[in-house]
C-alpha atoms as a PDB file:
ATOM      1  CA  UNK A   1       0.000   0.000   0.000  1.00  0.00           C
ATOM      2  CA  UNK A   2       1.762   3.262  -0.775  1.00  0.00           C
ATOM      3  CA  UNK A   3       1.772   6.508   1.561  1.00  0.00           C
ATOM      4  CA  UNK A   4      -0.978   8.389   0.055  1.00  0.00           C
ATOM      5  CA  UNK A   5      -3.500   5.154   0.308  1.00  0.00           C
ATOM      6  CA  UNK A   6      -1.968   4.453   3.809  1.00  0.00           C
ATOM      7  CA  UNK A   7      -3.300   7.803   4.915  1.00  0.00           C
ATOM      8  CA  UNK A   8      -6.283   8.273   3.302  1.00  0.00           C
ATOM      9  CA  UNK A   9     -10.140   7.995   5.380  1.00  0.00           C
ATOM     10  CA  UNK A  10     -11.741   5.412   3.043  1.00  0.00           C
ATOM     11  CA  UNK A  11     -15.182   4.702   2.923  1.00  0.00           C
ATOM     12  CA  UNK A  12     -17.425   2.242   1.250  1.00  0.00           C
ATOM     13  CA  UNK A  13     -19.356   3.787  -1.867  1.00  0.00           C
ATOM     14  CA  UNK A  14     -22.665   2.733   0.375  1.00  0.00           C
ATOM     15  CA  UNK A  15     -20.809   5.558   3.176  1.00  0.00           C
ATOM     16  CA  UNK A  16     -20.677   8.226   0.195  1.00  0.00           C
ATOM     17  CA  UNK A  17     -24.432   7.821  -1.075  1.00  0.00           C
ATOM     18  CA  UNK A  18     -25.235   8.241   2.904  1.00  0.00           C
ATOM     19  CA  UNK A  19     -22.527  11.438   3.294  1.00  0.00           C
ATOM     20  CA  UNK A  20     -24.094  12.835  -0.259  1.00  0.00           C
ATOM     21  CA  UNK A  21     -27.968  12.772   0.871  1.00  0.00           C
ATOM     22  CA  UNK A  22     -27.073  14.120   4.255  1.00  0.00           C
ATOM     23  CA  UNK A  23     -25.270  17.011   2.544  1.00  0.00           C
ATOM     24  CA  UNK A  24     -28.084  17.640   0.034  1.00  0.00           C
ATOM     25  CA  UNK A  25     -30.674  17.447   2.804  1.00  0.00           C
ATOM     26  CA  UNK A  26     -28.509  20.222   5.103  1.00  0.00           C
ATOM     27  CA  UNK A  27     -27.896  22.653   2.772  1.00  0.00           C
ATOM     28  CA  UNK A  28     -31.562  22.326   1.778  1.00  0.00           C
ATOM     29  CA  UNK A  29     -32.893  22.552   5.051  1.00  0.00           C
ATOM     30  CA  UNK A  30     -30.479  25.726   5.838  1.00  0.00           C
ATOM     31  CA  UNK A  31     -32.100  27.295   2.499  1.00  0.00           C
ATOM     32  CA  UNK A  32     -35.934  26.842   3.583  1.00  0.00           C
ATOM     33  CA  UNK A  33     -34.918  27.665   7.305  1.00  0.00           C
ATOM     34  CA  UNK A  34     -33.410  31.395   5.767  1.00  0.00           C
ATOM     35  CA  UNK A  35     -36.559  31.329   3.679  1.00  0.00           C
ATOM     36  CA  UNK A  36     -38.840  30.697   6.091  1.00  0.00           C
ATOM     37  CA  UNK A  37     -37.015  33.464   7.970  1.00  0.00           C
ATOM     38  CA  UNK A  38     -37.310  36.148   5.814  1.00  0.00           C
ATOM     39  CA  UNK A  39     -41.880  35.378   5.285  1.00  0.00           C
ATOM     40  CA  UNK A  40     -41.762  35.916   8.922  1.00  0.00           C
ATOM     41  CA  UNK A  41     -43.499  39.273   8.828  1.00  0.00           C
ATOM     42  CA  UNK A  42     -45.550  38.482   5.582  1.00  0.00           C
ATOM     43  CA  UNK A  43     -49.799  38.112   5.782  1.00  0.00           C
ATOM     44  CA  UNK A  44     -50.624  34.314   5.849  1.00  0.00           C
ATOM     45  CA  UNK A  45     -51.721  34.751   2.001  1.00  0.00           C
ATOM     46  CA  UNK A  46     -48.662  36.425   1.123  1.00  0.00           C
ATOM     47  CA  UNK A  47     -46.716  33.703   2.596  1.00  0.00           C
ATOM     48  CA  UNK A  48     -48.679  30.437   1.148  1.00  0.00           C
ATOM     49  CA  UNK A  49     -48.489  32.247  -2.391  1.00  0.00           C
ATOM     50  CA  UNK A  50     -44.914  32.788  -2.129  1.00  0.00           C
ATOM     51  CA  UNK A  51     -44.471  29.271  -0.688  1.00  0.00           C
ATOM     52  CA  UNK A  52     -46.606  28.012  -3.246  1.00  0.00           C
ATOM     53  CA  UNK A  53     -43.986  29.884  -5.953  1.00  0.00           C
ATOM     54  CA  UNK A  54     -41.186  28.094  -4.091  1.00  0.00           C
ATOM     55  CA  UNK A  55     -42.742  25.019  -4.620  1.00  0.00           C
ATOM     56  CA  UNK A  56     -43.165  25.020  -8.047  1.00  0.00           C
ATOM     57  CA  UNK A  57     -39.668  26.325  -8.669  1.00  0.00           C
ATOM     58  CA  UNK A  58     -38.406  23.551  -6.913  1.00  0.00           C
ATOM     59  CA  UNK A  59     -40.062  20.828  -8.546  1.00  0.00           C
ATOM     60  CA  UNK A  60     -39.506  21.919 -11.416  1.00  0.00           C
ATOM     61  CA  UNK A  61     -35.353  22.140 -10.593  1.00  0.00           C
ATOM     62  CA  UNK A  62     -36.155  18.441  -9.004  1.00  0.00           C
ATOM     63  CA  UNK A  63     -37.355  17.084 -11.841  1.00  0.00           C
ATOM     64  CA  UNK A  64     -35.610  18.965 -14.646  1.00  0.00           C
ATOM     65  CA  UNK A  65     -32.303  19.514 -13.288  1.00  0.00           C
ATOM     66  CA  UNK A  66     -31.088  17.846  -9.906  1.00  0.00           C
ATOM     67  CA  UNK A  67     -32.494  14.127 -10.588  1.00  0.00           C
ATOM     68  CA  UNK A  68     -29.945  13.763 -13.417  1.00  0.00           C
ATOM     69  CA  UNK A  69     -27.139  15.130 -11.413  1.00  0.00           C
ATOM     70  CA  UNK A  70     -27.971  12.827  -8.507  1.00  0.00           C
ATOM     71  CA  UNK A  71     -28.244   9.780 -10.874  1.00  0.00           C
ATOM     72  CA  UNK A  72     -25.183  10.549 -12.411  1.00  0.00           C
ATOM     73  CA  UNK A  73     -23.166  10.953  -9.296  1.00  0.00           C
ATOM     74  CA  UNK A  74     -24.920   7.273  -8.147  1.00  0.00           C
ATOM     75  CA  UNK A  75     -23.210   5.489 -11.444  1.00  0.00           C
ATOM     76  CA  UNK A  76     -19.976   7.482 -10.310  1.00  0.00           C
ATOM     77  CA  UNK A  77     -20.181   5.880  -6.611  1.00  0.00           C
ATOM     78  CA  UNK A  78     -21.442   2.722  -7.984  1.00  0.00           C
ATOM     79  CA  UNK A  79     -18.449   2.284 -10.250  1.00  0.00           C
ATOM     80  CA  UNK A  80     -16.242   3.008  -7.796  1.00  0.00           C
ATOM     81  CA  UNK A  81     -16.135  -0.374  -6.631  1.00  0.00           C
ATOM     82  CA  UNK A  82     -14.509  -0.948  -3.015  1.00  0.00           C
ATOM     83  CA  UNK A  83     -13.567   1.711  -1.043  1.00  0.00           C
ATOM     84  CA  UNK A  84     -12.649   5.268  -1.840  1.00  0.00           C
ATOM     85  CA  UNK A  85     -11.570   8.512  -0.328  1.00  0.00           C
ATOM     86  CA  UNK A  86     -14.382  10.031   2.280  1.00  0.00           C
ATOM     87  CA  UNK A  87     -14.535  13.419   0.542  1.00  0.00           C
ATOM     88  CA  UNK A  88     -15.410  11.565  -2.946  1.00  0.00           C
ATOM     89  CA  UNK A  89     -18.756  11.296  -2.031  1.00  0.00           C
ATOM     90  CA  UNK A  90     -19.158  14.516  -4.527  1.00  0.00           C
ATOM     91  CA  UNK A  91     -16.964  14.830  -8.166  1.00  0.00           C
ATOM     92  CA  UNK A  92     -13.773  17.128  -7.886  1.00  0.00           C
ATOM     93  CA  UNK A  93     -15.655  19.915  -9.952  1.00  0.00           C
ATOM     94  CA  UNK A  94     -18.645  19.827  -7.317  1.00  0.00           C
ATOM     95  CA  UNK A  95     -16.144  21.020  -4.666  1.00  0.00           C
ATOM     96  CA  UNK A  96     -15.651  24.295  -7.671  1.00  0.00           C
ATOM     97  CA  UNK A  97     -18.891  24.915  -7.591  1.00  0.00           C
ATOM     98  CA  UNK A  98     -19.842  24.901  -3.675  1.00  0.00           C
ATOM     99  CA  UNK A  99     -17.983  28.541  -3.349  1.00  0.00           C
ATOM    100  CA  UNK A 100     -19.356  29.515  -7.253  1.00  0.00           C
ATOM    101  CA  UNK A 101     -23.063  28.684  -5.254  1.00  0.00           C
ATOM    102  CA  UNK A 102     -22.028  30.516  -1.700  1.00  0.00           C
ATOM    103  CA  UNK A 103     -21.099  33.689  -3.646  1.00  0.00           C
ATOM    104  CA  UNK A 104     -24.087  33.480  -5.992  1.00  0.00           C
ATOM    105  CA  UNK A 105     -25.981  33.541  -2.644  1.00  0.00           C
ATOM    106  CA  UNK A 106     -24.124  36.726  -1.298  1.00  0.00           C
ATOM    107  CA  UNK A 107     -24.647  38.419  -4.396  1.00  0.00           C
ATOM    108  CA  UNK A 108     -28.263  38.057  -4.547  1.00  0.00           C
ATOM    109  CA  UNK A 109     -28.915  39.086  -0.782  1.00  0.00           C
ATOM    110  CA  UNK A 110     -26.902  42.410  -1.887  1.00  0.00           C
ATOM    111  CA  UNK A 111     -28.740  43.377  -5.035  1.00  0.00           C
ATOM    112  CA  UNK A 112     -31.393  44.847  -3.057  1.00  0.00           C
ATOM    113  CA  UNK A 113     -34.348  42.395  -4.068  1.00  0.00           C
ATOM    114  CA  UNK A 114     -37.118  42.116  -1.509  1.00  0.00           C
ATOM    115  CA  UNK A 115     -36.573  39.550   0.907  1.00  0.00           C
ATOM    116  CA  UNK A 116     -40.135  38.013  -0.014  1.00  0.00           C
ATOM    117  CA  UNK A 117     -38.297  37.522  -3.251  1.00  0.00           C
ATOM    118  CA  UNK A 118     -35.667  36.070  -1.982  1.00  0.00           C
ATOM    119  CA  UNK A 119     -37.680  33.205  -0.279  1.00  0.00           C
ATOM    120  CA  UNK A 120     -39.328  31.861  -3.048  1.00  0.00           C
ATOM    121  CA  UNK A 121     -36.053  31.270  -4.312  1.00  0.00           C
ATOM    122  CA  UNK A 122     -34.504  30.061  -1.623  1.00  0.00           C
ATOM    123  CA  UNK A 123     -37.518  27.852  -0.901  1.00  0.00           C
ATOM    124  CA  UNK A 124     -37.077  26.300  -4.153  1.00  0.00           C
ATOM    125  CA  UNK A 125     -33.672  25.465  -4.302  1.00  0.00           C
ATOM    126  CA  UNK A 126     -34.037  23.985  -0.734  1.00  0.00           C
ATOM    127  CA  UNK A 127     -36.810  22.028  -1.100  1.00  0.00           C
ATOM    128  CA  UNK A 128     -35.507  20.819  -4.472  1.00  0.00           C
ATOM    129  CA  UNK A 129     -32.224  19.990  -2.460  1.00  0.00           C
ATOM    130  CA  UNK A 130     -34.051  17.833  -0.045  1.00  0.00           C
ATOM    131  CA  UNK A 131     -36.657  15.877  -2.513  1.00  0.00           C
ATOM    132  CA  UNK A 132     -33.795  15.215  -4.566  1.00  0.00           C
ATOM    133  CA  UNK A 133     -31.989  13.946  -1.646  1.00  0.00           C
ATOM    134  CA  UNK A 134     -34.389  11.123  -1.130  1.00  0.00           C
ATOM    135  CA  UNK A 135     -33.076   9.065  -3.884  1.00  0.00           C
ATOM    136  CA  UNK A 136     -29.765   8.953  -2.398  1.00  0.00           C
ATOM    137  CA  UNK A 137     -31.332   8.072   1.163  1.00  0.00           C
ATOM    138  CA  UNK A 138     -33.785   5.082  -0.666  1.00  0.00           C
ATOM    139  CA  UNK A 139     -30.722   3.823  -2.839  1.00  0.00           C
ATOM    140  CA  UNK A 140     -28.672   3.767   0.764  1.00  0.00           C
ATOM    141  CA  UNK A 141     -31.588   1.849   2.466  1.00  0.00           C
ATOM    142  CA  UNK A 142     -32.351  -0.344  -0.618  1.00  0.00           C
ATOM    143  CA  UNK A 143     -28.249  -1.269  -0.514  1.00  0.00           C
ATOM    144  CA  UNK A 144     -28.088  -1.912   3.275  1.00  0.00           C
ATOM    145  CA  UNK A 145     -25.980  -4.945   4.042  1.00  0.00           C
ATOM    146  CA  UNK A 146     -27.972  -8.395   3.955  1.00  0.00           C
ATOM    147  CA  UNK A 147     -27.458 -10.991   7.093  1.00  0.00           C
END
């Protein structure tokens, strides 16, 4: 076993799907937590239509967008046979895009749009997050070791 293996925290590609959902379901749950946040003062009407908006935008993102990137990062763990590095659990280029996605966030609190605004779409990329997340969960329960 060379250095670099001898050092590294591997995981079974059953670990990463776990790691994966758990990561899609946080970051989801922070985004509808902020959202949820910010209809604090709204009327109940205002709210449930803006919630309602959130909704929609994220199952449409579900369906048209996230889905395939989830099923595509299951072949990648799949093929991975054995045991891999812990921090595979997303590609290389994911780990580009998590401060690409923080910034984008930043940016849009500071351009002055209405928090209301704001919520629906926070609410639908965090919902989105966490219904897409359920695939990894029910491909980690289907997988579960046999006795």
């Amino acid at each position: 076993m060379s250095k670099d293996r001898k050092h590294t925290p591997a995981v079974s590609p059953r670990v990463l799907i776990f790691v994966a959902g758990m990561v899609w379901v946080s970051v989801g749950a922070v985004l509808l937590w902020r959202a949820v946040a910010w209809l604090a003062g709204e009327t109940r009407l205002a709210c449930g239509l803006l919630l309602g908006a959130g909704v929609v935008l994220a199952l449409l993102m579900h369906h048209l967008v996230l889905l395939r990137i989830v099923d595509r990062n299951l072949s990648r763990l799949h093929a991975a046979g054995e045991k891999r590095c812990f921090f595979s659990f997303f590609p290389w280029k994911s780990y580009l895009l998590i401060p690409v996605m923080i910034a984008a966030g930043f940016l849009l609190r500071r351009t002055g749009l209405p928090r209301p605004c704001l919520a629906v779409l926070y609410a639908g990329m965090g919902l989105a997050l966490i219904l897409s997340s359920v695939r990894y969960v029910r491909v980690f329960l289907r997988e579960r070791p046999r006795r």
